[in-house]
C-alpha atoms as a PDB file:
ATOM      1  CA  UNK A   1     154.077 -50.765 -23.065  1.00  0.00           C
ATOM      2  CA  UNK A   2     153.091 -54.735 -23.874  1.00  0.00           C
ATOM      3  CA  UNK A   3     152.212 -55.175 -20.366  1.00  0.00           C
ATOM      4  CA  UNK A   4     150.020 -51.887 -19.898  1.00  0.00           C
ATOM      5  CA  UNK A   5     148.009 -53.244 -23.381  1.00  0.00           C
ATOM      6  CA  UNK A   6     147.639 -56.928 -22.109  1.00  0.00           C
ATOM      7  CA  UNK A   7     146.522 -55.321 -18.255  1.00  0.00           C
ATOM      8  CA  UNK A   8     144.072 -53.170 -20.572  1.00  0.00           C
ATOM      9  CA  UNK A   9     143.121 -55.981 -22.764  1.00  0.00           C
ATOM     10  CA  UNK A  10     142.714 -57.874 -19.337  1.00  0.00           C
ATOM     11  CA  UNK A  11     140.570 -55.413 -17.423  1.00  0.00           C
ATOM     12  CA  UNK A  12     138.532 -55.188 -20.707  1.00  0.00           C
ATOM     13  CA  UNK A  13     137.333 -58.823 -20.723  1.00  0.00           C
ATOM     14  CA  UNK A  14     137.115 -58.538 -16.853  1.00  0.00           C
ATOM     15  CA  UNK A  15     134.463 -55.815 -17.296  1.00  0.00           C
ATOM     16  CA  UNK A  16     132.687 -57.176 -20.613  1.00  0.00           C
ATOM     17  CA  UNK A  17     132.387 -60.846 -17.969  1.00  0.00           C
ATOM     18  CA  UNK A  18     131.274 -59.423 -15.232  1.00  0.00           C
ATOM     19  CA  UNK A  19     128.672 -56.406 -17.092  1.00  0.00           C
ATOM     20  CA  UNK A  20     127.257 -59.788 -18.607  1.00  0.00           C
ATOM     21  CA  UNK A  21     127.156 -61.670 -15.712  1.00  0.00           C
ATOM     22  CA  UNK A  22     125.390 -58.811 -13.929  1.00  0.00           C
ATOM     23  CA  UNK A  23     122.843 -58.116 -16.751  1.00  0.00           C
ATOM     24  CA  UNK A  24     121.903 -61.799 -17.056  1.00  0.00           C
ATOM     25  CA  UNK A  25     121.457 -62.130 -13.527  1.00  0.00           C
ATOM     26  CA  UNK A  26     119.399 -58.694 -13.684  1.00  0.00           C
ATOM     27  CA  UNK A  27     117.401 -60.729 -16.399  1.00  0.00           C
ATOM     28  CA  UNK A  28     116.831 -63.470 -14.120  1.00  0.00           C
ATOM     29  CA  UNK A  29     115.359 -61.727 -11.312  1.00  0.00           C
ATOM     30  CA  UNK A  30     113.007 -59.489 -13.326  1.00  0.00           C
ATOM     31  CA  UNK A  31     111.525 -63.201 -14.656  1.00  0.00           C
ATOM     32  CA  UNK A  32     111.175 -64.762 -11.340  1.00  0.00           C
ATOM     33  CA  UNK A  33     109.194 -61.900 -10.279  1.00  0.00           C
ATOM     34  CA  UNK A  34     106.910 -61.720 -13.163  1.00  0.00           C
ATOM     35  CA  UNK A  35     106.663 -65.179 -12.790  1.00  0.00           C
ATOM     36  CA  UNK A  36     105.726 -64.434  -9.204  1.00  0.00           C
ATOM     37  CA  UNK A  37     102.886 -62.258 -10.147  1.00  0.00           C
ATOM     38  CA  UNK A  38     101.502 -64.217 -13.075  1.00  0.00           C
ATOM     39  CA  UNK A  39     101.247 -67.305 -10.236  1.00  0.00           C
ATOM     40  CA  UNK A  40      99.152 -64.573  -7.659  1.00  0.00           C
ATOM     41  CA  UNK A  41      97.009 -63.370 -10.762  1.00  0.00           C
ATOM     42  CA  UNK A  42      96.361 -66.688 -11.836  1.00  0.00           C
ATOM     43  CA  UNK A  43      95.520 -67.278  -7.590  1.00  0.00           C
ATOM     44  CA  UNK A  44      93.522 -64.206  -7.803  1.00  0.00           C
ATOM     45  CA  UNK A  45      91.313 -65.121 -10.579  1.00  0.00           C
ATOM     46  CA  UNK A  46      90.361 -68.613  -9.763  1.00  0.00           C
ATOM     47  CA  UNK A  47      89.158 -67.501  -5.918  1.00  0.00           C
ATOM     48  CA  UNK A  48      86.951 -65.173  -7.718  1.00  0.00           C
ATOM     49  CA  UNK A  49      85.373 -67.818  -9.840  1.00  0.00           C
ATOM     50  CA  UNK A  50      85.312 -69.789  -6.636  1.00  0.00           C
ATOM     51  CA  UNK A  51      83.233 -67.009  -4.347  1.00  0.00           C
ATOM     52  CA  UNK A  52      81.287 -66.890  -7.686  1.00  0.00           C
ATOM     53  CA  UNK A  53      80.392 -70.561  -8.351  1.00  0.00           C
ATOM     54  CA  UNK A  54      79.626 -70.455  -4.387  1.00  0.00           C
ATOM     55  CA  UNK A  55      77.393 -67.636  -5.193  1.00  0.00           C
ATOM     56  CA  UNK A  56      75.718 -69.660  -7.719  1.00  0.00           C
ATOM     57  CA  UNK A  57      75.220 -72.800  -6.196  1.00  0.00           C
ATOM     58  CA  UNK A  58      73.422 -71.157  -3.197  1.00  0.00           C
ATOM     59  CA  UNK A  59      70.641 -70.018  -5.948  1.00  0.00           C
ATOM     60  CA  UNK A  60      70.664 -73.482  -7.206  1.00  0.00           C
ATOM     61  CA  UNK A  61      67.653 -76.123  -6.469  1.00  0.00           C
ATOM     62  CA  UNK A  62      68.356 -79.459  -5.032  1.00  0.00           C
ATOM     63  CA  UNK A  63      66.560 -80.862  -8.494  1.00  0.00           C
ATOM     64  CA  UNK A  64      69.351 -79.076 -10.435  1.00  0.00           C
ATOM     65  CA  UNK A  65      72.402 -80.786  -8.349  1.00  0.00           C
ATOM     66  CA  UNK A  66      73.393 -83.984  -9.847  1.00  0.00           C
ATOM     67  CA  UNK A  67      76.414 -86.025  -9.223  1.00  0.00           C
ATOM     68  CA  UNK A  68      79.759 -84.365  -9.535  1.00  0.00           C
ATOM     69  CA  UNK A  69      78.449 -80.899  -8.397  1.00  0.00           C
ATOM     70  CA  UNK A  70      80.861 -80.024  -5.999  1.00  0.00           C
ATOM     71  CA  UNK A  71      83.293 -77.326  -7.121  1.00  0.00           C
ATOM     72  CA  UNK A  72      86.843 -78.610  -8.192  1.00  0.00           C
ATOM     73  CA  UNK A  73      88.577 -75.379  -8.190  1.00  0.00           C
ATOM     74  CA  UNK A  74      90.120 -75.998  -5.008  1.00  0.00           C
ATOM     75  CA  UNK A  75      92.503 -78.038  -5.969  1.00  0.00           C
ATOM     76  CA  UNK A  76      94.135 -76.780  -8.634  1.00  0.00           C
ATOM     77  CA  UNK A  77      94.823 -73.842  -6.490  1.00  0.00           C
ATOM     78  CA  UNK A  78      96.143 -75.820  -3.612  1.00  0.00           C
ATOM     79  CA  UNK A  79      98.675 -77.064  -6.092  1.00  0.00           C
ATOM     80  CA  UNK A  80      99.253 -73.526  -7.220  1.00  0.00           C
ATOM     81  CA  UNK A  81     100.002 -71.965  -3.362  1.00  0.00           C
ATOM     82  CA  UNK A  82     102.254 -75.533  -2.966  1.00  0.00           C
ATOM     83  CA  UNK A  83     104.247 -74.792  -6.071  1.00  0.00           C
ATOM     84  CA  UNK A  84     104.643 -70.643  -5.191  1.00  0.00           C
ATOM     85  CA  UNK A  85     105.583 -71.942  -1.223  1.00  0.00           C
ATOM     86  CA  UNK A  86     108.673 -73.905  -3.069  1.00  0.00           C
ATOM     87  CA  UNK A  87     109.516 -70.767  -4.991  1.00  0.00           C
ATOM     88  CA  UNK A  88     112.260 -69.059  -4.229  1.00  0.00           C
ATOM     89  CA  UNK A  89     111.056 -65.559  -5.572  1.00  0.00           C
ATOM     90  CA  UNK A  90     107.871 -65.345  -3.221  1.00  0.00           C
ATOM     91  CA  UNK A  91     108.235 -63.072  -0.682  1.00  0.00           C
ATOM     92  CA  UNK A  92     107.035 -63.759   2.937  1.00  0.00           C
ATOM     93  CA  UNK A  93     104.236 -61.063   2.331  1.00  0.00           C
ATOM     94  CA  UNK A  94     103.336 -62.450  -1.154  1.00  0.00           C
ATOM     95  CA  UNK A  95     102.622 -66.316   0.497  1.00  0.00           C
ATOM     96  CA  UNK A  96     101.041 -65.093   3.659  1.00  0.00           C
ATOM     97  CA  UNK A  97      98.900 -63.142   1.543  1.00  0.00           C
ATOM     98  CA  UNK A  98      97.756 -66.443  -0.930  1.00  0.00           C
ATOM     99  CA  UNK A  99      97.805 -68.631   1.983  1.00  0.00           C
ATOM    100  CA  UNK A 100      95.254 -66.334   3.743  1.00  0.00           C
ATOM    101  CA  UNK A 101      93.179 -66.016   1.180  1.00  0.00           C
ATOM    102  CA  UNK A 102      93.284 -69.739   0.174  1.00  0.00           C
ATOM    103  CA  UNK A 103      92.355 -71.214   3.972  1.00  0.00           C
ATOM    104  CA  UNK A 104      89.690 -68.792   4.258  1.00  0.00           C
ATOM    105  CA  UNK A 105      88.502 -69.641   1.151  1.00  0.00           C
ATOM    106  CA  UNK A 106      88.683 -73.368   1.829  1.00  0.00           C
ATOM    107  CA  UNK A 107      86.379 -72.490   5.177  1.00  0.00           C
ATOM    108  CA  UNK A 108      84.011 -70.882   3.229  1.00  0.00           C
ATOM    109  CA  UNK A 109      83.525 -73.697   0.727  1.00  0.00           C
ATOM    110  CA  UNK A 110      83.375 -75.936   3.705  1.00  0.00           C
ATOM    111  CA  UNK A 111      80.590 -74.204   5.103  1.00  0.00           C
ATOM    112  CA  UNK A 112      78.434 -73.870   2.180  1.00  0.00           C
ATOM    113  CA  UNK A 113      78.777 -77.863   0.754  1.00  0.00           C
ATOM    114  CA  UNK A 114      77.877 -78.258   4.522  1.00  0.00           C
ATOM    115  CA  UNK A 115      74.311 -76.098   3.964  1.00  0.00           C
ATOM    116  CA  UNK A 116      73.871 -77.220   0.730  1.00  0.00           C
ATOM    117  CA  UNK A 117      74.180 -81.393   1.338  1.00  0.00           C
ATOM    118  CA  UNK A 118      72.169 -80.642   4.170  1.00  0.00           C
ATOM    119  CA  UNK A 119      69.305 -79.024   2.606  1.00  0.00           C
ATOM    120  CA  UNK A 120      69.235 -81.698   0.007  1.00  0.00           C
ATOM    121  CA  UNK A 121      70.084 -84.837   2.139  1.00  0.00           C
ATOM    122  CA  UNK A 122      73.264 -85.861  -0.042  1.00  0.00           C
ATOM    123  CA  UNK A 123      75.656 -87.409   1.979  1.00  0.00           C
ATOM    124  CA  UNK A 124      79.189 -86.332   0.864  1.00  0.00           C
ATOM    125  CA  UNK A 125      82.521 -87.275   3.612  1.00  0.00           C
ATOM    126  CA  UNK A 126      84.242 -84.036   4.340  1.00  0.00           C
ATOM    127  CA  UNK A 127      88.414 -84.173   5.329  1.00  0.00           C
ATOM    128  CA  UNK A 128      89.884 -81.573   7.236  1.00  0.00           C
ATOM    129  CA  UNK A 129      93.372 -81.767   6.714  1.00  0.00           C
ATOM    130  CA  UNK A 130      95.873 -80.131   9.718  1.00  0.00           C
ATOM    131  CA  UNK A 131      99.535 -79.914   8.783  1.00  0.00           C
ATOM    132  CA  UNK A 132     102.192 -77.514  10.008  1.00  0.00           C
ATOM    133  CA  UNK A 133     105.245 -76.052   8.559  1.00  0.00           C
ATOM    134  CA  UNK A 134     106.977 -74.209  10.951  1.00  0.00           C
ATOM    135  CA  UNK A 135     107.059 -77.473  13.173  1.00  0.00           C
ATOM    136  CA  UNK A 136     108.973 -80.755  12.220  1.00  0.00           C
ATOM    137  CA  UNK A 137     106.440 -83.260  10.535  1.00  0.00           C
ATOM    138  CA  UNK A 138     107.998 -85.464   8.482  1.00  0.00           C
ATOM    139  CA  UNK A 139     104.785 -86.937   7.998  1.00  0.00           C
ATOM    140  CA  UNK A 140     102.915 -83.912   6.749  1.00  0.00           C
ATOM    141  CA  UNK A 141     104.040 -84.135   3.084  1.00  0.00           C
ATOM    142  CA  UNK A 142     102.904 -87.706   3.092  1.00  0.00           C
ATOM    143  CA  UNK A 143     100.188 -87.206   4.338  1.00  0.00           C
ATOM    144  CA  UNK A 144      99.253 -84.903   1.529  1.00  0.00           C
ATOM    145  CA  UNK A 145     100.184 -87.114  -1.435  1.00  0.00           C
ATOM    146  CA  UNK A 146      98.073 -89.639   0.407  1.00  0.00           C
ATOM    147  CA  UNK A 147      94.957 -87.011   0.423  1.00  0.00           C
ATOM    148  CA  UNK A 148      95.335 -86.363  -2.895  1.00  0.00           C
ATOM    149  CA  UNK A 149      95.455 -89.781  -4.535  1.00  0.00           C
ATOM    150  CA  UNK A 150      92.041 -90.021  -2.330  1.00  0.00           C
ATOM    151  CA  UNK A 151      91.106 -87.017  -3.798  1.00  0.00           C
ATOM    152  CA  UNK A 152      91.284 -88.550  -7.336  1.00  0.00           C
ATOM    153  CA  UNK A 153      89.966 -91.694  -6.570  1.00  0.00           C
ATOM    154  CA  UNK A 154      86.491 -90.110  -4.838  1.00  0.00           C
ATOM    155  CA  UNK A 155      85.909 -86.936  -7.453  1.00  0.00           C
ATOM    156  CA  UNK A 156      83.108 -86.057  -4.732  1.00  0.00           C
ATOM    157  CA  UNK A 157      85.144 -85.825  -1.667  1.00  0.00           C
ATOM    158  CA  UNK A 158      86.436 -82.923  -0.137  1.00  0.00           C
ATOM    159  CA  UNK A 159      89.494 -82.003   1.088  1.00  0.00           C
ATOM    160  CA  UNK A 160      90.863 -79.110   2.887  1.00  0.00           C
ATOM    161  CA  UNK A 161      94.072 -78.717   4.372  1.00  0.00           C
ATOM    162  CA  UNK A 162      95.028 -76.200   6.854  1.00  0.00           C
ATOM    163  CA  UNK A 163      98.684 -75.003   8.427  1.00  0.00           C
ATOM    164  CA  UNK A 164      97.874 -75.506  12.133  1.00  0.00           C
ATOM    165  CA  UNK A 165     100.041 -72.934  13.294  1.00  0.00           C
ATOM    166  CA  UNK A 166      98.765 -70.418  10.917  1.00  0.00           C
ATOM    167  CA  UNK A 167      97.329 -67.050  12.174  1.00  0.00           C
ATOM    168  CA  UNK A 168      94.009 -67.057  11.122  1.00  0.00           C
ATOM    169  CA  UNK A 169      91.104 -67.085  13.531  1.00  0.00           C
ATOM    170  CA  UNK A 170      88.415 -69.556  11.523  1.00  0.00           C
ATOM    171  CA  UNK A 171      91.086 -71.957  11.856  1.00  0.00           C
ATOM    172  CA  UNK A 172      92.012 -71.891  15.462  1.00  0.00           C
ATOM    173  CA  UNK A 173      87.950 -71.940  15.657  1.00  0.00           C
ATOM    174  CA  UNK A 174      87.933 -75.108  13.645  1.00  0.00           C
ATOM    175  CA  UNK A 175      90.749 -76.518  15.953  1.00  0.00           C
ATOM    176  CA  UNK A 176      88.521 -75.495  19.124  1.00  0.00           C
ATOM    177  CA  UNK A 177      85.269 -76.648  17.681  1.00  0.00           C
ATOM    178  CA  UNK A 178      86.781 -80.296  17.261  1.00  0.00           C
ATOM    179  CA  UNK A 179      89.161 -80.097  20.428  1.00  0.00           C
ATOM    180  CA  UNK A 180      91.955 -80.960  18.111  1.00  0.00           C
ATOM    181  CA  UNK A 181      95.178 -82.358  19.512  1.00  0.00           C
ATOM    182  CA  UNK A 182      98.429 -81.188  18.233  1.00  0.00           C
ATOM    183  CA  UNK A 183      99.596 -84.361  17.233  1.00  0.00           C
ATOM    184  CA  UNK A 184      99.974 -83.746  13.134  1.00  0.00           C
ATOM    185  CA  UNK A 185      99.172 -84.646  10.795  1.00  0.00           C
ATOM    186  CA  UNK A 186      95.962 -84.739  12.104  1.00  0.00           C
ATOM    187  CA  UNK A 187      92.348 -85.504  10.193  1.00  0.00           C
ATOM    188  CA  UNK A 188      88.796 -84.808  10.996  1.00  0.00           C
ATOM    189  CA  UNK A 189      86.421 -86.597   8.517  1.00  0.00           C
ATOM    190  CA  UNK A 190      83.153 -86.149   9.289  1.00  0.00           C
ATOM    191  CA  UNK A 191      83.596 -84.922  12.546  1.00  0.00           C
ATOM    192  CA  UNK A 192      85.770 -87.346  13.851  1.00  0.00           C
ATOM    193  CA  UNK A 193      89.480 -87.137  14.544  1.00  0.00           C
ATOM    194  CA  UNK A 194      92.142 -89.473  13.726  1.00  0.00           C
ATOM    195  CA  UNK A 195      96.296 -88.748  13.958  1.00  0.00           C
ATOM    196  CA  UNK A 196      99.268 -89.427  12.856  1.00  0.00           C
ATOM    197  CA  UNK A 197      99.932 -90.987   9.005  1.00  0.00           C
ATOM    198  CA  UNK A 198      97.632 -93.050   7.046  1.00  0.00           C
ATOM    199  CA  UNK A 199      97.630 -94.517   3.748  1.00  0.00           C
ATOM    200  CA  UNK A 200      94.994 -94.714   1.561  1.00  0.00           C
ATOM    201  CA  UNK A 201      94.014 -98.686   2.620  1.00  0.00           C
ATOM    202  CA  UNK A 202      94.390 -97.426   6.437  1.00  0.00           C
ATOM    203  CA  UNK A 203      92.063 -94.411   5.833  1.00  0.00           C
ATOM    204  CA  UNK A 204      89.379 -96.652   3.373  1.00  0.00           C
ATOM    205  CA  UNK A 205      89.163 -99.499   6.367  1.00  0.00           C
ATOM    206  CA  UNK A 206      88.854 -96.514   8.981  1.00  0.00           C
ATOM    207  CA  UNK A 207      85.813 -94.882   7.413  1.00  0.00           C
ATOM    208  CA  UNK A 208      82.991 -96.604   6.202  1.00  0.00           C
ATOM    209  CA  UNK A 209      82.044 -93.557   4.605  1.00  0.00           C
ATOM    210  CA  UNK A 210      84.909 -94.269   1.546  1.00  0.00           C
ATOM    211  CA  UNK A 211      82.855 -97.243   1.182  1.00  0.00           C
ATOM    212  CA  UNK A 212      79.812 -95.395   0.140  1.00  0.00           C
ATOM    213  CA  UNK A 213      81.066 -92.898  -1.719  1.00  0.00           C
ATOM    214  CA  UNK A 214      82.794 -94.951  -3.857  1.00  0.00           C
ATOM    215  CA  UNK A 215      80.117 -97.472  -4.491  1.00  0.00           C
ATOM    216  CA  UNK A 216      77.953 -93.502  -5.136  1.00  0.00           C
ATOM    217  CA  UNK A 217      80.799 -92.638  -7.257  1.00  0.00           C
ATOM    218  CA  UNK A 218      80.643 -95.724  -9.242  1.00  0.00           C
ATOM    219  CA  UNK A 219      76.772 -95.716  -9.595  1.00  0.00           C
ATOM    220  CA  UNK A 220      76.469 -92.603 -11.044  1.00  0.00           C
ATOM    221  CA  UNK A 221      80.022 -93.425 -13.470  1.00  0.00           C
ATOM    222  CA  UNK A 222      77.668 -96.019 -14.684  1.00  0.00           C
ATOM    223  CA  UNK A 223      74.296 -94.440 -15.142  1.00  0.00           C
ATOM    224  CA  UNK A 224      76.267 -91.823 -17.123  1.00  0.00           C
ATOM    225  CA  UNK A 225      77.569 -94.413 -19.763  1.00  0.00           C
ATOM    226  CA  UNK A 226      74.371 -96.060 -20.298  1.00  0.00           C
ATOM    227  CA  UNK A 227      72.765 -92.591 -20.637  1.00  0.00           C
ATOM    228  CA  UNK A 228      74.974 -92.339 -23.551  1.00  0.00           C
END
């Protein structure tokens, strides 16, 4: 009779463990995926005020664009599809879906900085950045720290970073248009190609353009503090 109570007594705490154990891993789940979606509404909502502020600026007057004009929403939501890519609780669907929607929205930007610097003769240096995941590229990741301490050094140069294996047709078009190799990682700035790793000293000596935009950068840093 003492050894039916303490199997009962047993099998009790067995049960309470494991209902606990299940309920808190229940709990667990259900916050990864909410997490999951507040990540792809947060994604949603800044591509809209993207396509917007693209709407906007192709209203806007050459007189009206002064330094620092180019949109920076596109990084902040390059960090955002990194950090969901690392997350265990995306689905396949759910990152195919953000990465989509980010590269063509990074083509799109592309395009229109192109038409607008054009049409008012500002001279900005464009970086096309091709990286791949599905291959081995130890280099890739580098690579992209490297791009964005450029990026924060030169507020008016653009990025944009593409997965060269990725199934999207503007971006095999992009690869055609500049008869990219598939050596990565793998850079066109202003139209010209360069491979394989760079740091930030390699990339400033290989394009003049740095050169320019920084000394633009710094101009118009200073006419803004003696404005004040």
């Amino acid at each position: 009779m003492v050894d039916s109570k303490k199997y009962l007594f047993a099998f009790l705490i067995t049960a309470i463990i494991f209902g606990t154990a299940v309920y808190a891993s229940q709990r667990l789940t259900d916050k990864k995926v909410e997490d999951v979606r507040s990540i792809e509404n947060r994604v949603a909502l800044d591509i809209l005020s993207s396509e917007t502020q693209f709407a906007l600026l192709e209203e806007t007057s050459c007189r009206d664009l002064g330094p620092g004009f180019l949109s920076k929403e596109l990084g902040p939501l390059g960090e955002k599809l990194s950090y969901a890519e690392n997350q265990t609780g995306f689905s396949d669907s759910d990152i195919e879906s953000l990465k989509r929607s980010y590269f063509i929205l990074e083509i799109k930007d592309y395009l229109l900085m192109k038409r607008l610097t054009a049409k008012c003769n500002i001279k900005p240096t464009f970086i096309l950045y091709f990286y791949s995941t599905k291959d081995k590229c130890e280099d890739c990741e580098k690579m992209g720290y490297v791009l964005t301490a450029l990026r924060d050094k030169y507020p008016d140069l653009r990025v944009y970073s593409f997965d060269y294996n990725y199934d999207v047709g503007a971006i095999s078009t992009l690869v055609s248009i500049y008869k990219l190799r598939g050596e990565l990682p793998a850079l066109i700035i202003n139209g010209k190609p360069y491979y394989g790793f760079k740091n930030v000293d390699d990339l400033e000596k290989a394009v003049p353009a740095l050169t320019l935009l920084k000394t633009a950068t710094s101009t118009s840093s200073t006419s803004t503090d003696s404005d004040r």
